[in-house]
Every structure is written in C-alpha cells, then in structure tokens.
C-alpha atoms as a PDB file:
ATOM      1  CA  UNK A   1     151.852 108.694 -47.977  1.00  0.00           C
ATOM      2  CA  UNK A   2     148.121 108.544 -48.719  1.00  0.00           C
ATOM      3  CA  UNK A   3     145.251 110.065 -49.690  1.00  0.00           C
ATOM      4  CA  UNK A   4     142.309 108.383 -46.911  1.00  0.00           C
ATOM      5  CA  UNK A   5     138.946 109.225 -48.334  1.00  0.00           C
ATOM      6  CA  UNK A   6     136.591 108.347 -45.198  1.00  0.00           C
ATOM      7  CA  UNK A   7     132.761 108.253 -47.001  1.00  0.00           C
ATOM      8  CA  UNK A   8     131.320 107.853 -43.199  1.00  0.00           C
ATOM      9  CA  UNK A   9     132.170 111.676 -42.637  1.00  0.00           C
ATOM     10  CA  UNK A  10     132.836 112.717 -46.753  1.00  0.00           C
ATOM     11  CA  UNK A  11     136.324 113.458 -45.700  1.00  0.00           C
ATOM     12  CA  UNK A  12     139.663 113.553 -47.877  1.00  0.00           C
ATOM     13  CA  UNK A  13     143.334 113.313 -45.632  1.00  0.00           C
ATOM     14  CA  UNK A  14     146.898 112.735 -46.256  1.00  0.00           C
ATOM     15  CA  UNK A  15     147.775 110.364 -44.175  1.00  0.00           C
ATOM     16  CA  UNK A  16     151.615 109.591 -43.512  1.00  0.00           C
ATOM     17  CA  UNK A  17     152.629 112.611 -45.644  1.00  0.00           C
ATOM     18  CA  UNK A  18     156.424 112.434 -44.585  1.00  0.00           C
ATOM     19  CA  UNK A  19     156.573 108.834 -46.654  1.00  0.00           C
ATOM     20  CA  UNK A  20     157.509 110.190 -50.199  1.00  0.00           C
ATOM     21  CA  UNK A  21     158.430 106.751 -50.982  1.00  0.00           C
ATOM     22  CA  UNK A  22     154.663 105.609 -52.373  1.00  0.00           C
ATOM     23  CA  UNK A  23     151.310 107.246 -53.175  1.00  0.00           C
ATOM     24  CA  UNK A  24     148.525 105.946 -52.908  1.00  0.00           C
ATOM     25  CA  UNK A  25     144.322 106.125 -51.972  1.00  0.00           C
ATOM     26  CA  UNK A  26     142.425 103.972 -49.380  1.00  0.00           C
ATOM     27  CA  UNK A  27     138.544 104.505 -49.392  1.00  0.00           C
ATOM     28  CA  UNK A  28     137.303 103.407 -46.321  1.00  0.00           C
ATOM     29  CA  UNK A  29     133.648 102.743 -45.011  1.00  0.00           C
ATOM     30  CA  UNK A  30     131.918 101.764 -48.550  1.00  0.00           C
ATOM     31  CA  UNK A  31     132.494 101.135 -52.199  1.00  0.00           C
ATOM     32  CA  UNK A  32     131.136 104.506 -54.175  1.00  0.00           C
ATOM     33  CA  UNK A  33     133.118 105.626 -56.927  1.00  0.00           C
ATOM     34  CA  UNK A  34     130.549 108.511 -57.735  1.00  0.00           C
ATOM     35  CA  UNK A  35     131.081 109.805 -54.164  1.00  0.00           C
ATOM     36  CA  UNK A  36     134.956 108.763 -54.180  1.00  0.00           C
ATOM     37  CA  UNK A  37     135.309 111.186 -57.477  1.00  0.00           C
ATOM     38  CA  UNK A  38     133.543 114.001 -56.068  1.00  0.00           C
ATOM     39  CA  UNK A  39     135.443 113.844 -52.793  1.00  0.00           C
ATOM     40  CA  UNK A  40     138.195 113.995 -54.730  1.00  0.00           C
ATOM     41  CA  UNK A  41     137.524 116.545 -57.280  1.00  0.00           C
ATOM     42  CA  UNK A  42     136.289 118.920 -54.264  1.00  0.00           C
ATOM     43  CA  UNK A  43     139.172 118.020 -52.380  1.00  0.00           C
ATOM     44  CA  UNK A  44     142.352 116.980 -54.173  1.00  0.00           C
ATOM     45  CA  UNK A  45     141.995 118.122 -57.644  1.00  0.00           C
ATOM     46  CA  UNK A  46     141.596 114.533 -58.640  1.00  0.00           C
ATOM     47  CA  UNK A  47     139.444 112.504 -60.796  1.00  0.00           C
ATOM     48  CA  UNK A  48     138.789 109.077 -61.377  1.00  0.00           C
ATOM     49  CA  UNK A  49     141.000 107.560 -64.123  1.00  0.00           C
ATOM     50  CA  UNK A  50     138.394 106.788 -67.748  1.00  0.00           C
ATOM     51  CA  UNK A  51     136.931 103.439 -67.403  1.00  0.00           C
ATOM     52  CA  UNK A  52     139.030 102.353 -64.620  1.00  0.00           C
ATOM     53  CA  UNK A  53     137.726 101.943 -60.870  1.00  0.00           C
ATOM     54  CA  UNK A  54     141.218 101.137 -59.697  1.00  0.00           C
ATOM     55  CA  UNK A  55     143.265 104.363 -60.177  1.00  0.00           C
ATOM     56  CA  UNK A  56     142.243 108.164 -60.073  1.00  0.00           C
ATOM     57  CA  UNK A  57     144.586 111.414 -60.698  1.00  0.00           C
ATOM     58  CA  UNK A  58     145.156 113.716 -58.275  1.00  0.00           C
ATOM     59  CA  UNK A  59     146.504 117.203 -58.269  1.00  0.00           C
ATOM     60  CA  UNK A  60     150.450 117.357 -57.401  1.00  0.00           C
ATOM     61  CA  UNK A  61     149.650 120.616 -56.211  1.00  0.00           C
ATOM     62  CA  UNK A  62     146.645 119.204 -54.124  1.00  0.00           C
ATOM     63  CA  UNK A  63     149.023 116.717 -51.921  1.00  0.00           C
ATOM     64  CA  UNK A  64     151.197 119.518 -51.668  1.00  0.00           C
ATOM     65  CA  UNK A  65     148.539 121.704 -49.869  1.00  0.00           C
ATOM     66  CA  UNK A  66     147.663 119.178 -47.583  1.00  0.00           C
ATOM     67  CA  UNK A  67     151.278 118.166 -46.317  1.00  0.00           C
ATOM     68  CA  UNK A  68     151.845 121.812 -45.833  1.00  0.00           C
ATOM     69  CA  UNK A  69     152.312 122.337 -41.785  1.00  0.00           C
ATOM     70  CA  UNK A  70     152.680 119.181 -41.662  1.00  0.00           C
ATOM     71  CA  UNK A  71     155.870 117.754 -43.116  1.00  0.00           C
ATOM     72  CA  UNK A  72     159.702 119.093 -42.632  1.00  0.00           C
ATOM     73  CA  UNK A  73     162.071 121.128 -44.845  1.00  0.00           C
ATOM     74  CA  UNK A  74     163.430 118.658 -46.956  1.00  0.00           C
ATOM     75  CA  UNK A  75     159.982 117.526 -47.797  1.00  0.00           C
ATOM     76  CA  UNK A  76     159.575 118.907 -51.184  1.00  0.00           C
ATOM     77  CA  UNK A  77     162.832 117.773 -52.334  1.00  0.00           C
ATOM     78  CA  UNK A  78     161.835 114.475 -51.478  1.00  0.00           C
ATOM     79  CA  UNK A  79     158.440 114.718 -52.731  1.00  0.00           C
ATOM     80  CA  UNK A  80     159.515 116.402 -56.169  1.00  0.00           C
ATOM     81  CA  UNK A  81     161.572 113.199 -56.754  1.00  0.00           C
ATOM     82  CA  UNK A  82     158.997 110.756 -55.792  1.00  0.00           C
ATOM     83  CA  UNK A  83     157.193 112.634 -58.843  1.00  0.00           C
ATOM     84  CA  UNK A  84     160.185 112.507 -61.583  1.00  0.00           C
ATOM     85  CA  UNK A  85     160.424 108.588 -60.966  1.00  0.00           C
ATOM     86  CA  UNK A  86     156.244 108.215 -61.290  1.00  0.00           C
ATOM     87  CA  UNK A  87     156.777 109.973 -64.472  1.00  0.00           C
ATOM     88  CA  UNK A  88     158.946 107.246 -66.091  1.00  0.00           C
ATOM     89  CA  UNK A  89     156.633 104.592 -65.064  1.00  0.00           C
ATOM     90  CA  UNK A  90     153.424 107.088 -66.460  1.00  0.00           C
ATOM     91  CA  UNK A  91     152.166 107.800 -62.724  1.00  0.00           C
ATOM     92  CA  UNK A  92     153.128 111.357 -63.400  1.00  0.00           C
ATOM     93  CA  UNK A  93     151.478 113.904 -65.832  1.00  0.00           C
ATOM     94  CA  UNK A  94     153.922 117.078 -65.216  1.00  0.00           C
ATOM     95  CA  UNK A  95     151.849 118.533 -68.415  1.00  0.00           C
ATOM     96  CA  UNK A  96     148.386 118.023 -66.041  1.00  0.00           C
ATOM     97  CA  UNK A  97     150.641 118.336 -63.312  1.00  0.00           C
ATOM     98  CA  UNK A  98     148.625 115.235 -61.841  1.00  0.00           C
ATOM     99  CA  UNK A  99     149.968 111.737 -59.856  1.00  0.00           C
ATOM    100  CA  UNK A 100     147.708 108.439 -60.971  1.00  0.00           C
ATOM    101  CA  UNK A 101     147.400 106.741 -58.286  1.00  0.00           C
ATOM    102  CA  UNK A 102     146.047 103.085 -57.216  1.00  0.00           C
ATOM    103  CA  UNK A 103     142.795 102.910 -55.154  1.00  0.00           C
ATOM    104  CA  UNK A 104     142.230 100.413 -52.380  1.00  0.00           C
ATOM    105  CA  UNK A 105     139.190 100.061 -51.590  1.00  0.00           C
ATOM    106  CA  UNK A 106     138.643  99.340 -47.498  1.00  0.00           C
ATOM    107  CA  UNK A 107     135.211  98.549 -47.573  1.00  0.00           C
ATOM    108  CA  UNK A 108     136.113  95.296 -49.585  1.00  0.00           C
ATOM    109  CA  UNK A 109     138.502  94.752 -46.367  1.00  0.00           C
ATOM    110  CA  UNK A 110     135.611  95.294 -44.124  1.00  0.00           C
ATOM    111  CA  UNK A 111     133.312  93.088 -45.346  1.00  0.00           C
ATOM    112  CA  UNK A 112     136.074  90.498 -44.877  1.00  0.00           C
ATOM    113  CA  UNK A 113     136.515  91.330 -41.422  1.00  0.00           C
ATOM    114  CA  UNK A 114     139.862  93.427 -42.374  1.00  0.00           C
ATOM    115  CA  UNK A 115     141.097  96.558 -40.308  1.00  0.00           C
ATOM    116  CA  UNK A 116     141.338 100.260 -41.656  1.00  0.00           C
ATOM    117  CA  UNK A 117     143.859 102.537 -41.140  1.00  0.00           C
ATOM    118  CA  UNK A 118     144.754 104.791 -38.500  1.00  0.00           C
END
C-alpha cells in the first residue's frame, strides 16, 4: 500500500491498501516538499522527516482511517504486523505511533517520460 499525494488536485489517497506487505509515498505531478508536508500534515498526520526530502512520518492511525471501508477483516491483523517488523528496522515509532516512510517522487519520473500510477 501507498500513500499517492496528487499536487494537480492537493489530494492525499491510499492506494492498494489491502498490500500490508510495504508502505510507502508517491508524489505525483511536481516536486514541492512544502506542499507535500502540508498535504500530509492536513491529511495523514504526517510530516516530513528533519533534513531529509526522502522520507516523511505518517500517522499509523491516519492509514488506518483511510483503509477503513475499504479493506477486509483480517486487515488489521495484517497491518498491525507490517508495523511490529518496521519497528525493528526503525520505520515504526509505536511511542509517536508514526510509520517513516520513503518518498518517490513522480514528477522526477515525468520529466523522464515515466508513467504514474493508477
């Protein structure tokens, strides 16, 4: 699953939320980490990590919201162990209650002539 941050429209979605398997954020349509971090502050709890431009936090609780309705019964089994094995690699702040994730940034992608996501 993923976080899709379109800055075209200023919109924040989970995209492939039964995939518990990864986590991750794809900006798509430009390269603006002001307007990335208030997307995701407004939207996901998140932040972008201190002086780095590749990784932000983002509110467990946030995803969970957002994959509600959306995702079956077993879901936040599967989810709450995606979390416990981020923590051992530090990709999980249970404390903060926050998952770092890595940002790829689409726009980059685009000006190469690459494809976004659907």
């Amino acid at each position: 699953m993923y976080l899709l941050i379109d800055l075209d429209n200023d919109t924040v979605q989970l995209a492939e939320p039964d995939d518990t398997k990864r986590f991750h954020i794809a900006v798509a349509h430009q390269a603006d980490p002001e307007r990335v971090a208030a997307l995701l502050a407004e939207h996901a709890g998140g932040r972008l990590a201190e002086g780095d431009d590749e990784h932000a936090w983002v509110s467990a609780g946030a995803v969970r919201e957002l994959a509600a309705g959306r995702v079956g019964g077993a879901w936040s089994e599967h989810f709450d162990t995606m979390l416990q094995k981020s923590e051992a690699h530090g990709f999980y702040d249970p404390q903060a209650e926050a998952i770092k994730a890595h940002i790829e940034w689409l726009a980059d992608e685009e000006d190469e002539g690459g494809e976004y996501p659907s």
